[in-house]
C-alpha atoms as a PDB file:
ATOM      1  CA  UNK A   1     -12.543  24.187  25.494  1.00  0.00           C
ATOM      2  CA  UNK A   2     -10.990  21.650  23.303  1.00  0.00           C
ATOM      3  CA  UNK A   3      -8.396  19.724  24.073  1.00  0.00           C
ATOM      4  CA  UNK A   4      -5.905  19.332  20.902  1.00  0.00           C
ATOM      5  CA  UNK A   5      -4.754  15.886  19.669  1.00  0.00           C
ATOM      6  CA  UNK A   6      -1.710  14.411  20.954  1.00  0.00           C
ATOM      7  CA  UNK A   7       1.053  14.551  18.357  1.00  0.00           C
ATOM      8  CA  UNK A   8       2.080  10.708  17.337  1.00  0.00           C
ATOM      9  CA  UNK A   9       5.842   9.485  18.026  1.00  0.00           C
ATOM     10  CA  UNK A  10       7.888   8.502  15.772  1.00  0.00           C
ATOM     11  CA  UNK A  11       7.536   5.226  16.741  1.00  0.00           C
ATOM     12  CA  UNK A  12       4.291   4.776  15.401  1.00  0.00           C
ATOM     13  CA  UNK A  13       5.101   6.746  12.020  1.00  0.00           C
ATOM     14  CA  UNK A  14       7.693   4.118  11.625  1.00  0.00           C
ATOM     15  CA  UNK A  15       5.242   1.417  12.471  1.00  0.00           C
ATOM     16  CA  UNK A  16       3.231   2.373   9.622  1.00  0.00           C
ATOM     17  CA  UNK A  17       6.133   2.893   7.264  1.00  0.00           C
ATOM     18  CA  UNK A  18       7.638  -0.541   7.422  1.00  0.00           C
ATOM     19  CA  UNK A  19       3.717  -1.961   7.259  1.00  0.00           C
ATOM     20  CA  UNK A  20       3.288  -0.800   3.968  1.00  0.00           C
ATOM     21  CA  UNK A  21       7.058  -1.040   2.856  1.00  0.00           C
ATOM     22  CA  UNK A  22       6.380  -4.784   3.769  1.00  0.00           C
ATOM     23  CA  UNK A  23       2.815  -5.274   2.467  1.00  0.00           C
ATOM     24  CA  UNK A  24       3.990  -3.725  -0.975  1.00  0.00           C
ATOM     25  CA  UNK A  25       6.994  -5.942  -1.228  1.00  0.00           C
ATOM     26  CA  UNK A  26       5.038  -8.787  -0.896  1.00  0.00           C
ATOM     27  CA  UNK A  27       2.409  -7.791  -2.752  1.00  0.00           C
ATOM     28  CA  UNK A  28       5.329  -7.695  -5.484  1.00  0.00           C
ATOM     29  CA  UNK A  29       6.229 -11.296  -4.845  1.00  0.00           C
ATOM     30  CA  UNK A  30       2.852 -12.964  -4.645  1.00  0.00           C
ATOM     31  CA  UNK A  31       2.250 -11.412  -8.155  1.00  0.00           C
ATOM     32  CA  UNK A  32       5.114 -12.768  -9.705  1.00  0.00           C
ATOM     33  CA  UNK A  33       4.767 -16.249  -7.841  1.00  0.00           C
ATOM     34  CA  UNK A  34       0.868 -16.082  -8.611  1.00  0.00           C
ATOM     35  CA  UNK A  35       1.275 -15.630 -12.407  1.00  0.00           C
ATOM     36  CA  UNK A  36       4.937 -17.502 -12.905  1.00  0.00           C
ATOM     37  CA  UNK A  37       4.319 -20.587 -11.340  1.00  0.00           C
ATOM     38  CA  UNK A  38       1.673 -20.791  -8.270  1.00  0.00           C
ATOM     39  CA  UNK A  39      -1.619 -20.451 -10.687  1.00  0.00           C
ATOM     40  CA  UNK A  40      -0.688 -19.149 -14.043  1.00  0.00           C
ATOM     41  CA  UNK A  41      -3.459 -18.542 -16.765  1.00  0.00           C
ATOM     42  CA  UNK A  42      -1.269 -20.321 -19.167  1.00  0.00           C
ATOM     43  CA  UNK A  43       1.083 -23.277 -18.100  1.00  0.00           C
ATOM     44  CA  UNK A  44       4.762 -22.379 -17.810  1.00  0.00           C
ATOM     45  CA  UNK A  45       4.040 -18.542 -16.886  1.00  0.00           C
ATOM     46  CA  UNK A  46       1.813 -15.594 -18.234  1.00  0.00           C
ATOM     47  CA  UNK A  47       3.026 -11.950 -19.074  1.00  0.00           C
ATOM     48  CA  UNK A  48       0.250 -10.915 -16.650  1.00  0.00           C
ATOM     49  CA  UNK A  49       3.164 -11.010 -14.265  1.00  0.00           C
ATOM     50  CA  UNK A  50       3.954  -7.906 -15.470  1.00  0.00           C
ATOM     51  CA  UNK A  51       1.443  -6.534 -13.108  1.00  0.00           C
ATOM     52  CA  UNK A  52       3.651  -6.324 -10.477  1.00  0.00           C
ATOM     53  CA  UNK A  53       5.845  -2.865 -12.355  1.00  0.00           C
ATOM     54  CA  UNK A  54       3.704  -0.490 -11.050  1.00  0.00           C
ATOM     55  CA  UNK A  55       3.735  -1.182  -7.708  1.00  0.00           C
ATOM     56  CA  UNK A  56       8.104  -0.877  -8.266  1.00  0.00           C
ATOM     57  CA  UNK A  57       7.058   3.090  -8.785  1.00  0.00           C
ATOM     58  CA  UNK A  58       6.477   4.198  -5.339  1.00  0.00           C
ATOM     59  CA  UNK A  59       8.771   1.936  -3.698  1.00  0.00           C
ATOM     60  CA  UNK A  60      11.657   4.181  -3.398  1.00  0.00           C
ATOM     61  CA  UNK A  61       9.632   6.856  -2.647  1.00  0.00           C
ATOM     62  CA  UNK A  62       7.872   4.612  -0.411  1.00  0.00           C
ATOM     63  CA  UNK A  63      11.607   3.512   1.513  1.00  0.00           C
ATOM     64  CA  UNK A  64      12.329   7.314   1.722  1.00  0.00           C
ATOM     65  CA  UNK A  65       9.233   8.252   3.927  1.00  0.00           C
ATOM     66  CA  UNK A  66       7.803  10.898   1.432  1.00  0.00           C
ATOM     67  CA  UNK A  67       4.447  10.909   2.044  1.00  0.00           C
ATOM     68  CA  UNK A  68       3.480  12.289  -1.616  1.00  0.00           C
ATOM     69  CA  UNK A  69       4.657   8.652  -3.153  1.00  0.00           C
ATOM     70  CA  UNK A  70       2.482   7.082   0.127  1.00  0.00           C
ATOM     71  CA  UNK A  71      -0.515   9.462  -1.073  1.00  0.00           C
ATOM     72  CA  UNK A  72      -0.892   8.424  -4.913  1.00  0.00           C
ATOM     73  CA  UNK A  73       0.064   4.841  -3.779  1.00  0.00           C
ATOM     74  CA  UNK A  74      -2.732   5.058  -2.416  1.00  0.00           C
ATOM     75  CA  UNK A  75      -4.722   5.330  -5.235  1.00  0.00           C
ATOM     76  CA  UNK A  76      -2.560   3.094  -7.224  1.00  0.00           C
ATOM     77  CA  UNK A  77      -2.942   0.353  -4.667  1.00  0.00           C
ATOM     78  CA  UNK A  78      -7.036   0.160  -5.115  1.00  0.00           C
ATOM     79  CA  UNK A  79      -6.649  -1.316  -8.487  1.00  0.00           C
ATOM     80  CA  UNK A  80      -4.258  -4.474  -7.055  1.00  0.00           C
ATOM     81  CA  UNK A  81      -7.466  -4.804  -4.405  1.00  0.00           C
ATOM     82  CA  UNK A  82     -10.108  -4.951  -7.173  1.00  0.00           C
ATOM     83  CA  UNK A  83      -8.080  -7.453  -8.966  1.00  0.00           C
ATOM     84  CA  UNK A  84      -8.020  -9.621  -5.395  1.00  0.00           C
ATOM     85  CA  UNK A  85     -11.811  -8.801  -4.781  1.00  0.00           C
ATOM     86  CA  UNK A  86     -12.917  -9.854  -8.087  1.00  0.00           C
ATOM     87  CA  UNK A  87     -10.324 -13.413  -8.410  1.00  0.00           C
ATOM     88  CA  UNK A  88     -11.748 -14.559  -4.773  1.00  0.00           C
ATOM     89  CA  UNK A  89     -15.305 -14.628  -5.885  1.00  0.00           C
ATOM     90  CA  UNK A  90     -14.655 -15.919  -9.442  1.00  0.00           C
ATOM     91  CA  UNK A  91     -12.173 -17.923  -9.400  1.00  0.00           C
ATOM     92  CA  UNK A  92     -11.350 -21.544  -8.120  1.00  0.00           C
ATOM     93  CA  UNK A  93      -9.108 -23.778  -5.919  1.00  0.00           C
ATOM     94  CA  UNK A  94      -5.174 -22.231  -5.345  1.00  0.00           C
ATOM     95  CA  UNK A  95      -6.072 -18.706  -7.317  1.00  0.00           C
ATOM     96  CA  UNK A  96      -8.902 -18.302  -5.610  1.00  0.00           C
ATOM     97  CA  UNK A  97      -7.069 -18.087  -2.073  1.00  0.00           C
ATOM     98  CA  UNK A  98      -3.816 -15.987  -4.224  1.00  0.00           C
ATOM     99  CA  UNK A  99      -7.185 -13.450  -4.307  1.00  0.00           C
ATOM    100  CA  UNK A 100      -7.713 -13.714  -0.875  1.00  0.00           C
ATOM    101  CA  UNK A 101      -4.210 -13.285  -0.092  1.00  0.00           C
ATOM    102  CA  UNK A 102      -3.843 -10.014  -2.402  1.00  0.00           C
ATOM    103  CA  UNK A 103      -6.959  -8.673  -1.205  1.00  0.00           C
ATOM    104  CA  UNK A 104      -5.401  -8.955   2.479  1.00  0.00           C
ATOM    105  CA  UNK A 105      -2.393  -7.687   1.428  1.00  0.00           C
ATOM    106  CA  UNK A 106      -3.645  -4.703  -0.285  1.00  0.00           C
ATOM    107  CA  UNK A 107      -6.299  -3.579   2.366  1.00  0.00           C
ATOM    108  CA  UNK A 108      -3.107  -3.408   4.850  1.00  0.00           C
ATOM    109  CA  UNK A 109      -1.140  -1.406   2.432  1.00  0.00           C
ATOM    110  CA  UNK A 110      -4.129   0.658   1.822  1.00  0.00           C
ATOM    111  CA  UNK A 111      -4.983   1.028   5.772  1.00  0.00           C
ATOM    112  CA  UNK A 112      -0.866   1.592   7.009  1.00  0.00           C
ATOM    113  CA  UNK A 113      -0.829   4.258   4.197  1.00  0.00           C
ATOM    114  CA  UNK A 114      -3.648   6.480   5.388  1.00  0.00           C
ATOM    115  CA  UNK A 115      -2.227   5.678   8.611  1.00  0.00           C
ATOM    116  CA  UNK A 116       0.719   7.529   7.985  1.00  0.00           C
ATOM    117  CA  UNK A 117      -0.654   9.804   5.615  1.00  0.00           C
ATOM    118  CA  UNK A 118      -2.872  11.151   8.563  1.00  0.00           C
ATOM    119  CA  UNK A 119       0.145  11.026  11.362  1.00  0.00           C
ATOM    120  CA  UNK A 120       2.424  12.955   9.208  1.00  0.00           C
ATOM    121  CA  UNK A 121      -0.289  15.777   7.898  1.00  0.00           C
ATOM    122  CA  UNK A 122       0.702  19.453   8.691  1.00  0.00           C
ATOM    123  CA  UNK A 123      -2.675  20.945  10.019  1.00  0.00           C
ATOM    124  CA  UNK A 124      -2.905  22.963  13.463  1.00  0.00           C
ATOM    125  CA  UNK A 125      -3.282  19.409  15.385  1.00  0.00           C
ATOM    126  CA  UNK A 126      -0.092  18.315  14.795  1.00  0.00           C
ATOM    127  CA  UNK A 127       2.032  21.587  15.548  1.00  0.00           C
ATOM    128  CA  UNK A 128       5.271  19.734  15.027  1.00  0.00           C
ATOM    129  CA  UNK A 129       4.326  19.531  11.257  1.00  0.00           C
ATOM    130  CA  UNK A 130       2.816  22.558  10.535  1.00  0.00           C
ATOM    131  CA  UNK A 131       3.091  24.295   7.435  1.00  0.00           C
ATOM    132  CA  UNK A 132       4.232  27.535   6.990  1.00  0.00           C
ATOM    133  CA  UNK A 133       2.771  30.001   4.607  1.00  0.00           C
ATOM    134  CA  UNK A 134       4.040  32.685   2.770  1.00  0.00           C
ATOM    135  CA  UNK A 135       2.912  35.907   3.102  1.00  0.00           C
ATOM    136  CA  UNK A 136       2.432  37.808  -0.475  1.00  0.00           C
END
């Protein structure tokens, strides 16, 4: 006999909502203070601060709780951490630790995501979120 999973509180769902509400806002800062005036490519600024748009997409959606904008955040996210994998090994000195930083940052928006993305699933272990179905 199996014993089923415990259902998760709403404690912890919240837990994992404001970690990646907070992760993505700062993600959202450091890339405008990265490429503004922390380490710009060019002196005085660089429109690769634009960068930081896309993450603006899922953040209502993200301050809501609806866990489709946390799922294809979750996708979106990946690209910020290849752009902070790839900066820490190749670059030097102050944008070299900004990598670090937004590597960091996007691994714990990327982990609080699936986090919630897994409490908040309607499957038969979590009976308070179970989907119905339709019969046809």
């Amino acid at each position: 006999m199996t014993t089923p999973m415990p259902v998760l509180n709403e404690r912890a769902i919240r837990r994992y909502r404001l970690v990646a509400v907070v992760s993505c806002l700062a993600l959202i800062l450091l890339s405008l203070a990265w490429e503004r005036w922390l380490a710009p490519i060019r002196p005085g600024g660089s429109w690769l601060m634009l960068k930081a748009l896309p993450l603006l997409l899922p953040l209502p959606g993200l301050l809501k709780g609806k866990r489709y904008a946390y799922q294809w955040s979750s996708l979106l996210i990946l690209l910020y951490l290849c752009e902070g994998l790839v900066r820490a090994t190749s670059d030097t000195g102050l944008s070299q630790m900004l990598g670090a930083v937004e590597t960091i940052l996007s691994t714990t928006f990327f982990v609080s995501v699936l986090a919630f993305c897994y409490a908040t699933r309607p499957s038969l272990t979590n009976p308070a979120l179970k989907r119905t179905r339709k019969k046809r």
